[in-house]
Protein backbone atom coordinates (compact mmCIF):
# COMPACT_ATOMS: atom_id res chain seq x y z
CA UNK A 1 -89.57 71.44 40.20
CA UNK A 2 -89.13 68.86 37.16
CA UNK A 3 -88.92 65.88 40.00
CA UNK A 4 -92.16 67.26 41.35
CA UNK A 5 -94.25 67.81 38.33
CA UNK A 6 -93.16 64.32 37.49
CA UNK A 7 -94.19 62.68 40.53
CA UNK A 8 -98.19 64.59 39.84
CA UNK A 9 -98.29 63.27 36.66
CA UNK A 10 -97.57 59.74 38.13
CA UNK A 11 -99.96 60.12 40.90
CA UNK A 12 -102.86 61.53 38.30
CA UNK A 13 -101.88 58.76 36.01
CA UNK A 14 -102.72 55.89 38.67
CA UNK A 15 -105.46 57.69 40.03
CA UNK A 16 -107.07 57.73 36.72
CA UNK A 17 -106.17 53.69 36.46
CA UNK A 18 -107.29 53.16 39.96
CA UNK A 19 -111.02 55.22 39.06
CA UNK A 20 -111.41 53.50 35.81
CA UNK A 21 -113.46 50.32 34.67
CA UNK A 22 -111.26 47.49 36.00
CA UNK A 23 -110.44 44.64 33.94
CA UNK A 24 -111.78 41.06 34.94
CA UNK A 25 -110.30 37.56 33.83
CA UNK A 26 -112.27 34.10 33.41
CA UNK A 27 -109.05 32.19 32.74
CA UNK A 28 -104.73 32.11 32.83
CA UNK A 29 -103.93 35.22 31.70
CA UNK A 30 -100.46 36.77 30.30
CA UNK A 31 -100.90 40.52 31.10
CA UNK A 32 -98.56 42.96 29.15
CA UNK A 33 -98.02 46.32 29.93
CA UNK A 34 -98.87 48.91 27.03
CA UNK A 35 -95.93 51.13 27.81
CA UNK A 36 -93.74 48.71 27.46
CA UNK A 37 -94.40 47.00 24.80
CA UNK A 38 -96.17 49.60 22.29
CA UNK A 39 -96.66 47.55 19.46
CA UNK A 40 -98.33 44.76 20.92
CA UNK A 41 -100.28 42.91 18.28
CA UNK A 42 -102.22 39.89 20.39
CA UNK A 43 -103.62 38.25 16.82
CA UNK A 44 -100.15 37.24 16.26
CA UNK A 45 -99.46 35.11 19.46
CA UNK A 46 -102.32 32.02 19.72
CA UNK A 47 -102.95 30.24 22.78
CA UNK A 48 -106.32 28.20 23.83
CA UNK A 49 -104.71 27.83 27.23
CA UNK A 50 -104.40 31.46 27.61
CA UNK A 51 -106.03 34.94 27.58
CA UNK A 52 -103.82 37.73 26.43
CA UNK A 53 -105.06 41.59 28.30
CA UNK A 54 -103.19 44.42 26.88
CA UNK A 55 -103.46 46.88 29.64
CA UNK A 56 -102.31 50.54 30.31
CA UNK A 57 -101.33 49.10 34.15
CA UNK A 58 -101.96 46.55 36.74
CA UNK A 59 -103.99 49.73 38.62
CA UNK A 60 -106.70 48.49 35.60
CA UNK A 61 -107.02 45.12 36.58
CA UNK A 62 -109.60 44.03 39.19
CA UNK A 63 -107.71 42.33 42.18
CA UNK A 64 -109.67 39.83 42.35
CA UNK A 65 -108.19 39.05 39.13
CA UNK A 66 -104.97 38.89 40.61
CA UNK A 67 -104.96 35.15 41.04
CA UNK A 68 -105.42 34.95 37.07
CA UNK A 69 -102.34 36.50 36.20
CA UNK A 70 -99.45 33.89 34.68
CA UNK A 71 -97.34 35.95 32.52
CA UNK A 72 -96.62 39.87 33.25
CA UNK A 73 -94.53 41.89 30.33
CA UNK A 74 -93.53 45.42 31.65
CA UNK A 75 -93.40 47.51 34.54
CA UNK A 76 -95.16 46.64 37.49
CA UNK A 77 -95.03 48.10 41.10
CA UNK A 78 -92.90 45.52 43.53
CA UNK A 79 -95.98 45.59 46.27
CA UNK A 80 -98.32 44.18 43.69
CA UNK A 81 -96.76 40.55 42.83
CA UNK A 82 -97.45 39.14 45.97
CA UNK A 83 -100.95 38.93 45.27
CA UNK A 84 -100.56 37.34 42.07
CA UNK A 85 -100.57 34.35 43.54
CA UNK A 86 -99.88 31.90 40.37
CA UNK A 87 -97.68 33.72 38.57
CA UNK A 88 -95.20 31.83 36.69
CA UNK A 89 -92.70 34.53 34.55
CA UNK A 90 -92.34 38.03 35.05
CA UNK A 91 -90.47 39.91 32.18
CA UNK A 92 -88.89 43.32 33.47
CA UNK A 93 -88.38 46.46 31.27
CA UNK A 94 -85.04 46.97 32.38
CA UNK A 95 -81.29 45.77 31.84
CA UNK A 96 -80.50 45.21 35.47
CA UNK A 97 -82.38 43.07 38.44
CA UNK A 98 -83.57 46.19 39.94
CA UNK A 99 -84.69 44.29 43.28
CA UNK A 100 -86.73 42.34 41.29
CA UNK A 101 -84.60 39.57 42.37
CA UNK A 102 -85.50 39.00 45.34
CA UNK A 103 -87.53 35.90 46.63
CA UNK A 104 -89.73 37.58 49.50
CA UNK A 105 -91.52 39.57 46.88
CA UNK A 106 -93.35 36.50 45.40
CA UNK A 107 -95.94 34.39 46.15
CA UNK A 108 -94.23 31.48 44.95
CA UNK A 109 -90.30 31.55 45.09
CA UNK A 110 -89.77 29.24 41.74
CA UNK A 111 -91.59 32.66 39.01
CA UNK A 112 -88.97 32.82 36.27
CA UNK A 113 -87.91 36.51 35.97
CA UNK A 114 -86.45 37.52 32.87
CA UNK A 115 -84.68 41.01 32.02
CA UNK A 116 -84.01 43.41 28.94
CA UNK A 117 -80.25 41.89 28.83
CA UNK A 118 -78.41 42.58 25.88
CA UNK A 119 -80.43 45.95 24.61
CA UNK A 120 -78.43 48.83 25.98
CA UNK A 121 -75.14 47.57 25.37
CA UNK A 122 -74.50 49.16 22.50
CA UNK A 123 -76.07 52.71 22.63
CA UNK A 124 -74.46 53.11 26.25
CA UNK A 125 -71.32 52.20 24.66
CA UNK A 126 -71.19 54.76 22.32
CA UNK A 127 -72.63 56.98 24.54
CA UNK A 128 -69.31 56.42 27.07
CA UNK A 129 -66.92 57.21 23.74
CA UNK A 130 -69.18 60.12 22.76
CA UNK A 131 -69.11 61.45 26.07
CA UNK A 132 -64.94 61.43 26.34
CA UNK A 133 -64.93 62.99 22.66
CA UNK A 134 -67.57 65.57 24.24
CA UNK A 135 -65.84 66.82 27.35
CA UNK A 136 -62.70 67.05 25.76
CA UNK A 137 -64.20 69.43 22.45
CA UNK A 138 -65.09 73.03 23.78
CA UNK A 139 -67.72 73.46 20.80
CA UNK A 140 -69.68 70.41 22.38
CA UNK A 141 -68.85 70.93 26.14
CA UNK A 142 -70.70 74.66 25.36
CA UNK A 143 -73.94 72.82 24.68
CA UNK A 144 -74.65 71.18 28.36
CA UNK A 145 -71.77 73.31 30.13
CA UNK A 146 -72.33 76.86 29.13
CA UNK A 147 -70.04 78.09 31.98
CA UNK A 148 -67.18 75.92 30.68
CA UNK A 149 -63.95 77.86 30.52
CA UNK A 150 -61.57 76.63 26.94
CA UNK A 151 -58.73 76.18 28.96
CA UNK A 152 -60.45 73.59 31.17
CA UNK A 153 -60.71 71.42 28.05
CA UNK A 154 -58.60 68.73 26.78
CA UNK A 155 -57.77 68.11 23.27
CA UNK A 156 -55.97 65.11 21.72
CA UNK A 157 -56.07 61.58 21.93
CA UNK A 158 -53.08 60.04 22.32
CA UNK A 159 -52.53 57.26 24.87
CA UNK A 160 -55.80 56.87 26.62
CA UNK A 161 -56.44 54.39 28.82
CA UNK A 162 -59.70 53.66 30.35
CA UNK A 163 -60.58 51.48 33.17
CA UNK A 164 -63.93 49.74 33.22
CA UNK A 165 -65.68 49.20 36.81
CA UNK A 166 -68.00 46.35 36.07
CA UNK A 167 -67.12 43.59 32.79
CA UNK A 168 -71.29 42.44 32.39
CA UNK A 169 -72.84 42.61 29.03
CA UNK A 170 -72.71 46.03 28.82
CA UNK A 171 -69.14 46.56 30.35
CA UNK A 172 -67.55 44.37 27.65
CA UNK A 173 -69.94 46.05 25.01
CA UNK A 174 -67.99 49.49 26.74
CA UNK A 175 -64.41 47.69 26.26
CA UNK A 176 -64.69 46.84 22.86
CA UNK A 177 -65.79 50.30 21.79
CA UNK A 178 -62.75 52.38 23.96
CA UNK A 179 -60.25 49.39 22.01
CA UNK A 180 -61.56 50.27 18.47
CA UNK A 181 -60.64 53.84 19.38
CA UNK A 182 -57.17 52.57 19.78
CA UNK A 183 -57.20 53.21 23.62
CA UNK A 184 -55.97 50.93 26.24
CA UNK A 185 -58.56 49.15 28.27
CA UNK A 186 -58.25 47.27 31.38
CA UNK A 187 -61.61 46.05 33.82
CA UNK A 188 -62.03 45.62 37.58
CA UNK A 189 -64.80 42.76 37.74
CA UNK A 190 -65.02 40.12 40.97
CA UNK A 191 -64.38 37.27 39.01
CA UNK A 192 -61.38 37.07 37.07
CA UNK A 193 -61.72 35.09 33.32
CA UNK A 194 -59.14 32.52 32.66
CA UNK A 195 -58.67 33.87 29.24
CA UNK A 196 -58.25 37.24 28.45
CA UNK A 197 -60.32 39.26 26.09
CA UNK A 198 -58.11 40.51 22.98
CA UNK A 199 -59.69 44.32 23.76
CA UNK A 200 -58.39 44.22 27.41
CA UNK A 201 -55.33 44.53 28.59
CA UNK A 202 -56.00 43.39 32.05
CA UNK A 203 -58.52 42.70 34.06
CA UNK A 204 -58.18 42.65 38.26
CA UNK A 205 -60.28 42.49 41.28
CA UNK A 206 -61.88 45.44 43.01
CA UNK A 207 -58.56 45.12 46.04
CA UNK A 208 -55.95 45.12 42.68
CA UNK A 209 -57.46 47.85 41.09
CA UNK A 210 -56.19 50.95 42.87
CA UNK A 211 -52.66 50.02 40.93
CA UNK A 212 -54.88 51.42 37.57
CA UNK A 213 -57.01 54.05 39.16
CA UNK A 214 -54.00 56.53 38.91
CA UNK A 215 -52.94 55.80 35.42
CA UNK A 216 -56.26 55.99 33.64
CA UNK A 217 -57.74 58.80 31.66
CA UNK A 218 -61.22 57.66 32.40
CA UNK A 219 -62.53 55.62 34.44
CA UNK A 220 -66.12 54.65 33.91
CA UNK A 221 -68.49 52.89 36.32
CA UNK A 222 -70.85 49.90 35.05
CA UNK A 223 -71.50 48.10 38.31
CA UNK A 224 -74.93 47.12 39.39
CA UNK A 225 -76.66 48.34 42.88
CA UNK A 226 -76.19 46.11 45.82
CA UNK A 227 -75.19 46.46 48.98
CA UNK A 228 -71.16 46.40 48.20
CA UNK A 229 -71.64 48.89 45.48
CA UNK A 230 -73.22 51.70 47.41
CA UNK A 231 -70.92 54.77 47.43
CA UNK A 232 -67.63 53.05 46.71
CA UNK A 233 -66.59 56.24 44.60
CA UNK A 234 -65.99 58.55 47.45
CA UNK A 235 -63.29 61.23 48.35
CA UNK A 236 -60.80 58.51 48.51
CA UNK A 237 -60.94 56.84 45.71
CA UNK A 238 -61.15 60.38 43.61
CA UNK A 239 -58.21 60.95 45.61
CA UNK A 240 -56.14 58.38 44.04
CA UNK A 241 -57.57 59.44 40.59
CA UNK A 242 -55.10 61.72 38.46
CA UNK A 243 -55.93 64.96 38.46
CA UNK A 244 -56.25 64.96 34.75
CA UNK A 245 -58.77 62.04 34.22
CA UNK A 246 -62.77 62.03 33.88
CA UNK A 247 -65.06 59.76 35.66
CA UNK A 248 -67.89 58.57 33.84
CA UNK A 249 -71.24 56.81 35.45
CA UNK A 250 -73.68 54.67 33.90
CA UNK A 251 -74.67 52.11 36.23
CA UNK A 252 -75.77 53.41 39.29
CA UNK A 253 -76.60 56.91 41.20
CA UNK A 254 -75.99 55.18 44.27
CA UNK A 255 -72.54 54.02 43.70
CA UNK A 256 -70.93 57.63 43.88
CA UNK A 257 -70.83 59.77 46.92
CA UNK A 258 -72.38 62.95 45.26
CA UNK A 259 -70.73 65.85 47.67
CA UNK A 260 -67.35 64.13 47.38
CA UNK A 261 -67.31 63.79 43.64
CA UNK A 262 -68.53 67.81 43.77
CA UNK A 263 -65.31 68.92 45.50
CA UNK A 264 -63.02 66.45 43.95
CA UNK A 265 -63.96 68.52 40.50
CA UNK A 266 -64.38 71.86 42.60
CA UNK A 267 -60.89 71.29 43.98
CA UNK A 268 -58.85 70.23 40.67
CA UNK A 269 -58.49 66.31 42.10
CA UNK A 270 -60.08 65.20 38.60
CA UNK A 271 -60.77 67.13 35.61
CA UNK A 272 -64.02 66.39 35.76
CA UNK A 273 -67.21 63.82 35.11
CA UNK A 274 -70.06 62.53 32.77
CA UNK A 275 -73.08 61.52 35.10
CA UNK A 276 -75.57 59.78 32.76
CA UNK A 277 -76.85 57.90 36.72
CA UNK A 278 -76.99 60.26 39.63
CA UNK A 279 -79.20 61.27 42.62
CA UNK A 280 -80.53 64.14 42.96
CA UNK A 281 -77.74 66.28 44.07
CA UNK A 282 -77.57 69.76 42.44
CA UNK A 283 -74.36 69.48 40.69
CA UNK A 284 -73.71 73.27 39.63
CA UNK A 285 -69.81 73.15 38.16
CA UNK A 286 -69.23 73.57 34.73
CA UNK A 287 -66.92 70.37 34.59
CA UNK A 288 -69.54 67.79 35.58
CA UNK A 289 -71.91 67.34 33.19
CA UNK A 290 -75.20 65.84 33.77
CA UNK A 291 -77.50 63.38 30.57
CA UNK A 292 -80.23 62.39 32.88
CA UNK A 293 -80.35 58.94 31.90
CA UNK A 294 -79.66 59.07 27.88
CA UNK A 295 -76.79 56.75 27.55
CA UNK A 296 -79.06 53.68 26.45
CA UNK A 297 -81.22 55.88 24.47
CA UNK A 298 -81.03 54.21 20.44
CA UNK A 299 -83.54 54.54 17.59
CA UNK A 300 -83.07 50.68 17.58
CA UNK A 301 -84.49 50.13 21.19
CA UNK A 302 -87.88 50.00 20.45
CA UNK A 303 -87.23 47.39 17.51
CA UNK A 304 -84.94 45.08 19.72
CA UNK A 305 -87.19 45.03 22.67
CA UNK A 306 -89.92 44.32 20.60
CA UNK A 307 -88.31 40.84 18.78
CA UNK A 308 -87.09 40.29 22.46
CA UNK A 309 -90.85 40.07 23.93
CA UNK A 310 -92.04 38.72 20.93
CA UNK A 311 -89.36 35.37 20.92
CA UNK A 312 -90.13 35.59 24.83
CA UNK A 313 -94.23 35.32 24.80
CA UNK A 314 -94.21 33.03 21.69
CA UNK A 315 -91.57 30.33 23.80
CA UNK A 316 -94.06 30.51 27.36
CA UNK A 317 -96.91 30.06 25.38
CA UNK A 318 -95.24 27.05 23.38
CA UNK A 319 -92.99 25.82 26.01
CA UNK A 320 -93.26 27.34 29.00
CA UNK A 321 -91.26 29.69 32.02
CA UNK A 322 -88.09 27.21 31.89
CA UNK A 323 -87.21 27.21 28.58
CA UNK A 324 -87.07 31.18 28.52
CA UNK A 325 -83.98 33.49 27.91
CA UNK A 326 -82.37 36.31 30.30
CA UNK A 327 -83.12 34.65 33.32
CA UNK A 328 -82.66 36.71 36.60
CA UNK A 329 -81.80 34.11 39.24
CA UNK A 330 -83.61 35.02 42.21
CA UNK A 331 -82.16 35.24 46.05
């Protein structure tokens, strides 16, 4: 019902867009989204090459404006940027690529795209310790697991070890939290560093990690989507999990197989899991408990992504696409 009422509320909202008095440019103009960036202040940014529009959506922008658009800060739907025909940077309001990598979807192959990199890190990092200190105190477990039986839930800390499924920004960020807890930490990442990190105590590939995967406590998945990532935490690799361990996912839905995760907890394979990313499966048992997408939820968000835009406008207006930060290289 929720997934419904959300998806009227998104039609209604780019209906009422798509009705409204459309926007029209006379020059270059850098476009940012109002949701995304809420405290938008264009007297502080000048430009006499550019306009600056501060929109509620594309939907509000005449298309035959299209061809104006340089610079877009926030969401935007994937099937529009084709038709932007000179557009030069596109600034996502997200950590990840999120297909916004890919080539075909621009007019012109060489837009910079530049991502939220570096925000998230650490909320979702103490969101991944939280969430072990969580499942294993029955007081908190009672608050998103009614059901949850005390004899189901671990106490202690002694000798954890965690392994990490994806060493980016916000895996590392992830590492270095679990080591000041005094837990062991090791990371399964396709490249291997030449030196290793002081907060891990190994790091393999994705073939030498299975040698891990029965030792760990908790094992907590970081990796991006793409097409070697989809469903890789399936019946058999619960199955070489210890039946005492937790998995934890905050990268994406689409990397675990939902039914198999349900019986591996149903069945006693693992103790249990902490889905923060997940489809929309209708997990039921007590033991996997669900945080519909809080993990990079922080106070300081709005703050960081702010000075973020704010550095990144200032430098295209002054200097232009190259010289920008968090590039996304495009395939």
């Amino acid at each position: 019902m929720k997934k419904i009422i959300k998806k009227a509320y998104k039609a209604l909202y780019i209906l009422k867009n798509k009705l409204g008095k459309k926007r029209i440019f006379n020059k270059e103009t850098i476009v940012v989204c109002k949701p995304s960036w809420k405290s938008f202040d264009a007297s502080l940014y000048n430009s006499e090459k550019y306009d600056i529009a501060y929109v509620e959506s594309v939907y509000g922008i005449n298309q035959n404006s299209y061809d104006k658009i340089v610079a877009y800060i926030g969401d935007v739907p994937k099937e529009k940027l084709k038709q932007m025909v000179n557009l030069k940077w596109l600034q996502i309001n997200s950590h990840g690529f999120n297909g916004f990598e890919k080539k075909a979807l621009y007019a012109d192959d060489k837009v910079i795209v530049t991502n939220l990199h570096g925000i998230f890190s650490k909320p979702m990092a103490n969101y991944c310790v939280s969430a072990w200190y969580m499942f294993n105190c029955f007081a908190l477990r009672r608050v998103f697991s009614p059901d949850v039986k005390k004899n189901n839930v671990g106490q202690g800390n002694d000798e954890i070890s965690v392994l990490i499924y994806g060493l980016g920004d916000i895996g590392n960020e992830i590492a270095r939290a679990c080591k000041r807890q005094g837990w062991k930490v090791y990371g399964v990442k396709r490249s291997i560093p030449e030196i290793l990190p002081d907060y891990l105590e190994d790091v393999v590939s994705f073939k030498d990690a299975e040698k891990y995967i029965s030792k760990c406590d908790y094992i907590i998945n970081v990796l991006p989507e793409t097409k070697d990532t989809i469903g890789v935490f399936d019946r058999e690799f619960f199955s070489k999990m210890n039946k005492n361990s937790v998995f934890c996912n905050v990268g994406r839905g689409s990397a675990v197989v939902d039914k198999d995760l349900d019986d591996a907890v149903k069945n006693s394979v693992i103790k249990g899991a902490i889905l923060d990313a997940c489809s929309s499966y209708p997990y039921k048992n007590p033991n996997i408990v669900l945080t519909h997408h809080y993990s990079s939820f922080s106070k300081e968000n709005d703050e960081l992504t702010d000075k973020l835009f704010s550095a990144q406008l200032k430098e295209f207006i002054e200097n232009g696409e190259s010289s920008l930060e968090n590039k996304v290289p495009l395939a």
